[in-house]
N, C-alpha and C. Protein backbone atom coordinates (compact mmCIF):
# COMPACT_ATOMS: atom_id res chain seq x y z
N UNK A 1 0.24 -85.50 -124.63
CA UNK A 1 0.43 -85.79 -123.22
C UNK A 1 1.14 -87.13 -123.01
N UNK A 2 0.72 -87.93 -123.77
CA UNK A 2 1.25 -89.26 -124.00
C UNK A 2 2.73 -89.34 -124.22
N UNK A 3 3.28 -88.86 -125.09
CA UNK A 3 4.62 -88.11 -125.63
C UNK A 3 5.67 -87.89 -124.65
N UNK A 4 4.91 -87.18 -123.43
CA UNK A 4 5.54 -86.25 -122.64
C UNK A 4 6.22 -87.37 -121.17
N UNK A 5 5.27 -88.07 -120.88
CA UNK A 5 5.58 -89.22 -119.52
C UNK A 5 7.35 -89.73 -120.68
N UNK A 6 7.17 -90.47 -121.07
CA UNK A 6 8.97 -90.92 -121.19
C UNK A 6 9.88 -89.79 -121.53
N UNK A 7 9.61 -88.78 -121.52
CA UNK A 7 10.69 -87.19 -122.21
C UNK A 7 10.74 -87.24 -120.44
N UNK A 8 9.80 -87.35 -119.48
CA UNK A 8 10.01 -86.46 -118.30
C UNK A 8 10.37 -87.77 -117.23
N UNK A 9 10.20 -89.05 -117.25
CA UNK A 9 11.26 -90.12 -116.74
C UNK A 9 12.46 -89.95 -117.37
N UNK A 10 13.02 -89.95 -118.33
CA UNK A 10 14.21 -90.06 -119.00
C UNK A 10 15.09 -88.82 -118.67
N UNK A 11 14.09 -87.13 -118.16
CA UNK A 11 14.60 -86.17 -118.25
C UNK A 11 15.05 -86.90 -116.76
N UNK A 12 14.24 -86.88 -115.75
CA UNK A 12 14.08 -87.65 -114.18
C UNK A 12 15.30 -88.29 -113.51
N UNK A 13 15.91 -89.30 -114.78
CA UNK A 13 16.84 -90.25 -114.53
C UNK A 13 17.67 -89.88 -114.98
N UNK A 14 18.11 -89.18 -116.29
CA UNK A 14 19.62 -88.37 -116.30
C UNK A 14 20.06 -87.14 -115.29
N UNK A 15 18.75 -87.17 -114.88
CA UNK A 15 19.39 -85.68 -113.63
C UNK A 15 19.87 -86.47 -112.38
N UNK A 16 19.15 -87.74 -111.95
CA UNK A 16 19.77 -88.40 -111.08
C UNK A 16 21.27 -89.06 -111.43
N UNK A 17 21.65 -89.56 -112.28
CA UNK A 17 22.59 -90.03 -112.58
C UNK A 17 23.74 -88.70 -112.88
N UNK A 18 23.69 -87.45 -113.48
CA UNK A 18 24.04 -86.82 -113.15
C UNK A 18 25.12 -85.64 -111.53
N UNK A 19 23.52 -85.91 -111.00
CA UNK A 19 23.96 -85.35 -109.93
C UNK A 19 25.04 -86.51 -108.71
N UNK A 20 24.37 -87.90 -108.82
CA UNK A 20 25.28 -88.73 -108.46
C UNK A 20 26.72 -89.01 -108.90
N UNK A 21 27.18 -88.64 -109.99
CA UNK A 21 28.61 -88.48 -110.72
C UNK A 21 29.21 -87.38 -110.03
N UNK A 22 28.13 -86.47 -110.28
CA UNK A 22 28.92 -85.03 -109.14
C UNK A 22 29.57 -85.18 -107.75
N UNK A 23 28.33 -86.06 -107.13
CA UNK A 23 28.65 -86.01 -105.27
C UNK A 23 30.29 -86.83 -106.00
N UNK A 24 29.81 -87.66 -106.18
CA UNK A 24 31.18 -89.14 -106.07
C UNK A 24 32.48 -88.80 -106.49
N UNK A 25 32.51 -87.97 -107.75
CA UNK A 25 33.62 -87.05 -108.04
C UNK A 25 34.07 -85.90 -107.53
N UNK A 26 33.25 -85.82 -106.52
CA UNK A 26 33.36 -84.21 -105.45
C UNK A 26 34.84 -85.02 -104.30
N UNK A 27 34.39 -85.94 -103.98
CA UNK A 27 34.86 -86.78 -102.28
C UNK A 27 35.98 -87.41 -102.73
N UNK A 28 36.99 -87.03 -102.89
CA UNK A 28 38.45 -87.28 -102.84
C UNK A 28 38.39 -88.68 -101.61
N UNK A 29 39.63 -89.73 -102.45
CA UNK A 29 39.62 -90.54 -101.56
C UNK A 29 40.52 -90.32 -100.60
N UNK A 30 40.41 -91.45 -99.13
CA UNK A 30 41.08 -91.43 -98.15
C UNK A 30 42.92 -90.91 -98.42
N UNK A 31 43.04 -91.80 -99.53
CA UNK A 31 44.26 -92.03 -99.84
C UNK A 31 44.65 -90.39 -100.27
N UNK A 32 44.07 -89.57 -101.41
CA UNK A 32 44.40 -88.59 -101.93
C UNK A 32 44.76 -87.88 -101.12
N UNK A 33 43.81 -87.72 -99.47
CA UNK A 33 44.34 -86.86 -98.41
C UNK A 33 45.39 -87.20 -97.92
N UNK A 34 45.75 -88.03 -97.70
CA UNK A 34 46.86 -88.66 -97.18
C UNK A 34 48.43 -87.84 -98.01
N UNK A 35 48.08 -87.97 -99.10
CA UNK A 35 49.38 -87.32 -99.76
C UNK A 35 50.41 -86.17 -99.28
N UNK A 36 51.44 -85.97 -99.40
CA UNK A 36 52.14 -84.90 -98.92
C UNK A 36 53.10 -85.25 -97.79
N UNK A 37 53.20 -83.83 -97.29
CA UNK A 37 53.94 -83.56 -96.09
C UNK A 37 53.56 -83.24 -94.57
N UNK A 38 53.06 -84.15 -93.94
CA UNK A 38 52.80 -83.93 -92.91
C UNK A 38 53.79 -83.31 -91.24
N UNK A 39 53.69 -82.24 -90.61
CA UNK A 39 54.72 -82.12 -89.63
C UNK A 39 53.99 -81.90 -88.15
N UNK A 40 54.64 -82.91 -87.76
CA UNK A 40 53.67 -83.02 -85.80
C UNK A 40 53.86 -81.97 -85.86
N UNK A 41 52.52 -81.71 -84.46
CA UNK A 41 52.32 -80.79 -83.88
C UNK A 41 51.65 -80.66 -82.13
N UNK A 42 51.01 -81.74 -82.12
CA UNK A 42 51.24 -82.63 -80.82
C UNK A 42 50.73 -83.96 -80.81
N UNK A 43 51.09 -84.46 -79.00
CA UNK A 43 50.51 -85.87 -78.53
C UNK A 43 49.88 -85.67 -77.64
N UNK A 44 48.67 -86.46 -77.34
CA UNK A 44 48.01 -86.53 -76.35
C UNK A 44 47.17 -87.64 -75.98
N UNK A 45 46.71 -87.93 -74.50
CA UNK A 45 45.80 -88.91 -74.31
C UNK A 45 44.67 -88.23 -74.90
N UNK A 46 44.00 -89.38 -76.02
CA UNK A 46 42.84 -88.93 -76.04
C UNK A 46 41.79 -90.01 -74.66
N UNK A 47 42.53 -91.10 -74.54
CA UNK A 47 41.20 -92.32 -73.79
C UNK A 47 42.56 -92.86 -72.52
N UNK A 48 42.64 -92.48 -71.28
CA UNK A 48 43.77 -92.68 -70.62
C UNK A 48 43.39 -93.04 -69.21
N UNK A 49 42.66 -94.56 -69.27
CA UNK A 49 42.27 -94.82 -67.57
C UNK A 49 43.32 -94.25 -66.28
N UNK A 50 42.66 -93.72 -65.22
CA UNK A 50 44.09 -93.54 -64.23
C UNK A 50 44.76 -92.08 -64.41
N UNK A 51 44.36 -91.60 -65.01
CA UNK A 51 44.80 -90.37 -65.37
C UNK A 51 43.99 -88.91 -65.79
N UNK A 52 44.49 -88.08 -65.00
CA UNK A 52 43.25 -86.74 -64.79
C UNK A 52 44.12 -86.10 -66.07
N UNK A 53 45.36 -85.70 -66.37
CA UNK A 53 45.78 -84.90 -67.66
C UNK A 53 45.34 -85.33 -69.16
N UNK A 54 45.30 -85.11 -69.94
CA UNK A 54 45.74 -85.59 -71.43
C UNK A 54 47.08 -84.88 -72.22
N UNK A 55 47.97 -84.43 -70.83
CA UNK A 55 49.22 -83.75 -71.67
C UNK A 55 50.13 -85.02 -71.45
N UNK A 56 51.36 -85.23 -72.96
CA UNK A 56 52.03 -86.37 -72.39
C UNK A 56 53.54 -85.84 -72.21
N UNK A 57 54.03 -85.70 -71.18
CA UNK A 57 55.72 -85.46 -71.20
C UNK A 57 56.52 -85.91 -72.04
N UNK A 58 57.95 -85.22 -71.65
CA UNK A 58 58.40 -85.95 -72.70
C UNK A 58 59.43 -87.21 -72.65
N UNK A 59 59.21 -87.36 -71.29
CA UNK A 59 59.39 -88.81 -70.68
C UNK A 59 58.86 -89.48 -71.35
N UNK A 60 57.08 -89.26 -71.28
CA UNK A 60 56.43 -90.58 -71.89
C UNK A 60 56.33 -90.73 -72.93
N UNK A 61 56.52 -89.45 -73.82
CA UNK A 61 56.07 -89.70 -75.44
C UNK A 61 57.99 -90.50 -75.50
N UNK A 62 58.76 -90.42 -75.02
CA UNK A 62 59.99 -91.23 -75.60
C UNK A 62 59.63 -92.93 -75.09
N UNK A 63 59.06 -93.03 -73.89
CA UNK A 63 58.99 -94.41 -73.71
C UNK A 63 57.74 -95.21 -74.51
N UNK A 64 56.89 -94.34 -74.89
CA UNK A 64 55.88 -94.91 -76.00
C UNK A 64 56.55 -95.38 -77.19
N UNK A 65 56.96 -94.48 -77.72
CA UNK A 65 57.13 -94.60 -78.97
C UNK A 65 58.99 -95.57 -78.93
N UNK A 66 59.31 -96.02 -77.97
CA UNK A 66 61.07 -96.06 -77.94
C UNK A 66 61.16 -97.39 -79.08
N UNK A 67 59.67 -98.55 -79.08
CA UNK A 67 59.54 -99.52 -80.27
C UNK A 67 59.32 -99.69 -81.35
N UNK A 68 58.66 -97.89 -81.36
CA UNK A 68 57.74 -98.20 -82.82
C UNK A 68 58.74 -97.32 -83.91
N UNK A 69 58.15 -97.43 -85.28
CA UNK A 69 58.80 -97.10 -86.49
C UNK A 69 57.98 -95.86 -86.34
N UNK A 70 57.80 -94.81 -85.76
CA UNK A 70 57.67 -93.62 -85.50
C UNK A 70 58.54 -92.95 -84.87
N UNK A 71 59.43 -93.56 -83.74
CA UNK A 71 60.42 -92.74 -82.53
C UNK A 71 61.11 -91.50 -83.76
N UNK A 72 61.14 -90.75 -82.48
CA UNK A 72 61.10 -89.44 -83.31
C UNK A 72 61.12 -89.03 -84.37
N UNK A 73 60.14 -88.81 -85.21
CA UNK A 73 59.77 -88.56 -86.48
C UNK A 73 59.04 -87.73 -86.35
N UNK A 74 59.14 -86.39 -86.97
CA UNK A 74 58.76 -84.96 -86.69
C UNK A 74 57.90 -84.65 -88.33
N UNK A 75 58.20 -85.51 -89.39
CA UNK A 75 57.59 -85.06 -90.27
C UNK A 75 57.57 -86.74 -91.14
N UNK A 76 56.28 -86.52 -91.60
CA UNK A 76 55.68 -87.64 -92.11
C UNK A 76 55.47 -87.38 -93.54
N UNK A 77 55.74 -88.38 -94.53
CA UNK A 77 55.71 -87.63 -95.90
C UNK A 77 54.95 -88.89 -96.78
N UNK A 78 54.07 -88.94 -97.13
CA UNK A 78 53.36 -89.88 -97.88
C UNK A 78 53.32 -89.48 -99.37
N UNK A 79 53.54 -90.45 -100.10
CA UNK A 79 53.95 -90.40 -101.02
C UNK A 79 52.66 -91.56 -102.19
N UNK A 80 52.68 -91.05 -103.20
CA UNK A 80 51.22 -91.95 -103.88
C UNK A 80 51.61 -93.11 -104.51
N UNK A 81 52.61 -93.69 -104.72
CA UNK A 81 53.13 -95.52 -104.77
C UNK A 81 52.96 -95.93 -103.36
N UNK A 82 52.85 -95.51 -102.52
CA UNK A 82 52.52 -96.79 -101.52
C UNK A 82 53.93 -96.38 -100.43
N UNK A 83 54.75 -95.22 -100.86
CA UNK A 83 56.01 -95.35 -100.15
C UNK A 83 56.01 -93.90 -99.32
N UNK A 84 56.44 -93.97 -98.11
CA UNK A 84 56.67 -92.81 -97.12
C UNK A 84 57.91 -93.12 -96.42
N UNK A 85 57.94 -91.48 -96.40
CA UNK A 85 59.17 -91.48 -95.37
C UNK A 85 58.97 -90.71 -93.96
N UNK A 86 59.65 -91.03 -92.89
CA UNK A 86 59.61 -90.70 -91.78
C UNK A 86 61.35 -89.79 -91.46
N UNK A 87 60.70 -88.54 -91.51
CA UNK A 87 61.99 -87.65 -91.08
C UNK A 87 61.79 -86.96 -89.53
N UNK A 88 63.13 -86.80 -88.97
CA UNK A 88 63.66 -86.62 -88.36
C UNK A 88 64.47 -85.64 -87.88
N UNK A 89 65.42 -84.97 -86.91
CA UNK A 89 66.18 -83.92 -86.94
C UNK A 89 67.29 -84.44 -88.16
N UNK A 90 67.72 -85.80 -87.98
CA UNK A 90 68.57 -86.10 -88.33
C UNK A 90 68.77 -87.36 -89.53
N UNK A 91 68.03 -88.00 -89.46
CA UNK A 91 67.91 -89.11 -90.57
C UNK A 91 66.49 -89.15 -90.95
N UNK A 92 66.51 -89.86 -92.14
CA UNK A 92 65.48 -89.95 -92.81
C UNK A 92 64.61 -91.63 -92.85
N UNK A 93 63.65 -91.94 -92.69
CA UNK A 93 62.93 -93.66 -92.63
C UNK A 93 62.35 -93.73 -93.58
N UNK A 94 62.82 -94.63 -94.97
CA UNK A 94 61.97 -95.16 -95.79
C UNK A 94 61.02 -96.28 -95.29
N UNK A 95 59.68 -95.93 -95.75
CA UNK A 95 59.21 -97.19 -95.56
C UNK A 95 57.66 -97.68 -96.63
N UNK A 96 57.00 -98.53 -96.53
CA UNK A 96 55.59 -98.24 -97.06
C UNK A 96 54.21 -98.02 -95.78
N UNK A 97 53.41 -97.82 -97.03
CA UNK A 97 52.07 -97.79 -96.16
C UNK A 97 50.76 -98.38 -97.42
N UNK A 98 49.50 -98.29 -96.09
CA UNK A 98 48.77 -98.94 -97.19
C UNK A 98 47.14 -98.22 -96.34
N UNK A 99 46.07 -98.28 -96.34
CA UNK A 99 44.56 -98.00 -95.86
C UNK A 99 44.32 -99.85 -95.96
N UNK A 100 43.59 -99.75 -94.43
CA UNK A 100 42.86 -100.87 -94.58
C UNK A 100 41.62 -100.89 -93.90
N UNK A 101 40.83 -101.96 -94.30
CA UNK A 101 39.38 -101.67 -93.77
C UNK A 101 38.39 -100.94 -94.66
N UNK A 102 37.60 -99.71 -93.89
CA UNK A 102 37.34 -98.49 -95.08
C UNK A 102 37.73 -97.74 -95.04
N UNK A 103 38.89 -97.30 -95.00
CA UNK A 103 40.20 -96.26 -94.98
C UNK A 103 40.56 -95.89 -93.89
N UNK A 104 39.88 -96.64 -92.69
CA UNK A 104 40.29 -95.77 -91.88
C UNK A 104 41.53 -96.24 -90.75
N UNK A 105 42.18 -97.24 -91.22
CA UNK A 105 43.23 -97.61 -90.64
C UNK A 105 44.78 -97.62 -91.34
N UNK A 106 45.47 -96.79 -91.29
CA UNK A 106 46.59 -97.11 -91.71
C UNK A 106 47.78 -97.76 -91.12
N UNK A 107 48.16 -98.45 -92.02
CA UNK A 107 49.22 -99.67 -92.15
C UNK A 107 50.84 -99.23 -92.31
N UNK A 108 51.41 -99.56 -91.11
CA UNK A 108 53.11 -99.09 -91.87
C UNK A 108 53.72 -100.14 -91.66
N UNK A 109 54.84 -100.14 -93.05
CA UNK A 109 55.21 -101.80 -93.20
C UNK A 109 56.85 -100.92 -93.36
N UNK A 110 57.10 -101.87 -92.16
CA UNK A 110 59.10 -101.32 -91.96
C UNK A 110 59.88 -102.39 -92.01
N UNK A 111 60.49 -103.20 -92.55
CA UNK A 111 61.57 -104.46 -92.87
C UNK A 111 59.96 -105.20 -91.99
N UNK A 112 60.51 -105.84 -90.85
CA UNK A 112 59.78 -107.17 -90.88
C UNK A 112 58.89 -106.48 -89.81
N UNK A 113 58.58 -105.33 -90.00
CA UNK A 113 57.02 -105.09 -88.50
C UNK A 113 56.40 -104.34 -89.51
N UNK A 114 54.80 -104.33 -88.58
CA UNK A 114 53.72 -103.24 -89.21
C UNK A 114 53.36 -102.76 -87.75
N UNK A 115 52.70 -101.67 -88.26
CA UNK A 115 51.92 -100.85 -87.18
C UNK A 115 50.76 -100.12 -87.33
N UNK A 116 49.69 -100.51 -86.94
CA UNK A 116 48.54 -100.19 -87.43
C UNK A 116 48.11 -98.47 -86.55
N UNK A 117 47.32 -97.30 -87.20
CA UNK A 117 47.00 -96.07 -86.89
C UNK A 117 45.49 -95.95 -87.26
N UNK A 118 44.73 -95.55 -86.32
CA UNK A 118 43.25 -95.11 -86.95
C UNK A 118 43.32 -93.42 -87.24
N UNK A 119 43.22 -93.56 -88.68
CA UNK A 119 43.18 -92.25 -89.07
C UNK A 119 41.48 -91.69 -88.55
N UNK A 120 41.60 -90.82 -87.44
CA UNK A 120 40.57 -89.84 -87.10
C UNK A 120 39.74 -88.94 -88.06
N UNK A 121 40.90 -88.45 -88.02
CA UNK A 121 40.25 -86.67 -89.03
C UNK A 121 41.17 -86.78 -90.16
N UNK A 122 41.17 -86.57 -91.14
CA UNK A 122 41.99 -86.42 -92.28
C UNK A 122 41.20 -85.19 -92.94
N UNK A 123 41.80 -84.11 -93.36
CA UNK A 123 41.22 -83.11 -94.22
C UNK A 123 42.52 -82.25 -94.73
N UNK A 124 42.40 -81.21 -95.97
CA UNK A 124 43.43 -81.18 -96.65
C UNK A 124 44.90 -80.21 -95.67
N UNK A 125 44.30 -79.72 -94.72
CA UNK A 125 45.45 -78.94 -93.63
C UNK A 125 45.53 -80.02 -92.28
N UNK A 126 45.07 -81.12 -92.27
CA UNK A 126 44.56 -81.47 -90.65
C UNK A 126 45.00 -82.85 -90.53
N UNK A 127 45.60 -83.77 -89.84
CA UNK A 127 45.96 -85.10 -90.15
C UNK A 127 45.44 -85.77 -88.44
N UNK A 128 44.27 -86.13 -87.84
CA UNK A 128 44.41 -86.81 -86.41
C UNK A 128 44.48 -88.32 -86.81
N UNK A 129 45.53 -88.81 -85.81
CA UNK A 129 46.14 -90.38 -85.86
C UNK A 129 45.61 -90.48 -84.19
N UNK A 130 44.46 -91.77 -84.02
CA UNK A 130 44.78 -92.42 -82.69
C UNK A 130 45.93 -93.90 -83.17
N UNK A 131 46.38 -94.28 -81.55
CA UNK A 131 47.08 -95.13 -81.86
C UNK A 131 47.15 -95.73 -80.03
N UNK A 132 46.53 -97.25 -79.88
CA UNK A 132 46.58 -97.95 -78.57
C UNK A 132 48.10 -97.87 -78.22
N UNK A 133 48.01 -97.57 -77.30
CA UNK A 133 49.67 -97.56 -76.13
C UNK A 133 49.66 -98.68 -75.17
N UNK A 134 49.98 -99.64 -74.85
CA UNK A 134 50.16 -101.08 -73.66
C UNK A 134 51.10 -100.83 -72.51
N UNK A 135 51.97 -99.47 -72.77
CA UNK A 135 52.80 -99.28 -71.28
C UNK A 135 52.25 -99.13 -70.48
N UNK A 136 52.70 -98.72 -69.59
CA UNK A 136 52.11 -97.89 -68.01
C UNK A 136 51.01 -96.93 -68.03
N UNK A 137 51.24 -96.69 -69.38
CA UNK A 137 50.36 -94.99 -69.60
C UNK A 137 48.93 -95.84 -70.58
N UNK A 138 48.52 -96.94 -70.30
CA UNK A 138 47.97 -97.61 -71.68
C UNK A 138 46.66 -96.30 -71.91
N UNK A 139 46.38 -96.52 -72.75
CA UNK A 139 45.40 -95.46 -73.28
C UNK A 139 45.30 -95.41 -75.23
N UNK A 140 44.35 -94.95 -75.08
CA UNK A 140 44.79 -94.50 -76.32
C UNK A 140 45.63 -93.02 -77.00
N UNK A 141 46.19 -92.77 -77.83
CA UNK A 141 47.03 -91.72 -77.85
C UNK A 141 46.61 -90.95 -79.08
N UNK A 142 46.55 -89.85 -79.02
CA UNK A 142 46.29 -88.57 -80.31
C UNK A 142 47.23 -87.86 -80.69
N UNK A 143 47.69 -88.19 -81.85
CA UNK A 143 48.74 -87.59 -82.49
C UNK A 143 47.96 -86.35 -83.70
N UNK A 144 48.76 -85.22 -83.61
CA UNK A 144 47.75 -84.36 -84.65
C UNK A 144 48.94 -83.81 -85.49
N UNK A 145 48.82 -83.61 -86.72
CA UNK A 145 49.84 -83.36 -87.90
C UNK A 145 48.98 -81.79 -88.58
N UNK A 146 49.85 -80.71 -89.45
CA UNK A 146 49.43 -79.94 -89.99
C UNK A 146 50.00 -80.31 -91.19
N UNK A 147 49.52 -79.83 -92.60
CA UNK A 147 49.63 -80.44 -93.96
C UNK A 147 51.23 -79.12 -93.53
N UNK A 148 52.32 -79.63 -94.54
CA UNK A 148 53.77 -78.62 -94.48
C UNK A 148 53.08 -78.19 -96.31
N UNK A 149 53.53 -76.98 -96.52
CA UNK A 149 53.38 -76.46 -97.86
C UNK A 149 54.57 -76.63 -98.29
């Protein structure tokens, strides 16, 4: 009986350590989702004082975005060095990126600006980006991406 107490802690603690290797190696990081080809699919207010819609025209999605290193960029392509590109009908935007915080903010670094995105939802078909707007329309804004195969 004596024998048996350290066989059945020892059995106790490799099953915990075990099963903890499992969860941790199960949960892909922020970053891994991130990978690929992402292609809009819409915008919207998600948080928009002053305003009964959450649809945005396409007035406003051009005057939102007319500053940022997004203006029309229809497909988002992240890449696992740190480098993405932002395509277009017509040209292509190199640039980098990075996660900051606990993943849940991403960083885009274009010659001399950044622009920060709270990644929402990330899952392997699903990409939601909020992102604060300061125009007329201030609010916050929901951008939603489908993974491109």
């Amino acid at each position: 009986m004596e024998n048996r107490i350290p066989l059945i802690y020892f059995l106790s603690i490799l099953t915990l350590i075990i099963i903890a290797t499992v969860v941790l190696n199960k949960n892909s990081s922020p970053n891994e989702e991130l990978l690929g080809k992402w292609e809009e699919v819409s915008w919207r207010y998600e948080k928009a004082p002053q305003r009964t819609g959450k649809e945005i025209s396409n007035d406003q999605l051009i005057e939102i975005t007319k500053n940022l290193i997004i203006h029309e960029a229809e497909i988002w392509e992240f890449k696992p060095n740190g480098n993405a590109i932002l395509y277009n009908k017509d040209t292509a935007e190199k640039l980098t990126w990075t996660l900051k915080g606990r993943g849940h903010i991403l960083k885009l670094n274009h010659k001399n600006s950044s622009e920060y995105y709270q990644l929402y939802h990330v899952s392997e078909d699903k990409l939601v980006v909020h992102f604060h707007t300061e125009l007329q329309a201030k609010g916050i804004v929901k951008m939603t991406f489908l993974k491109k195969i």
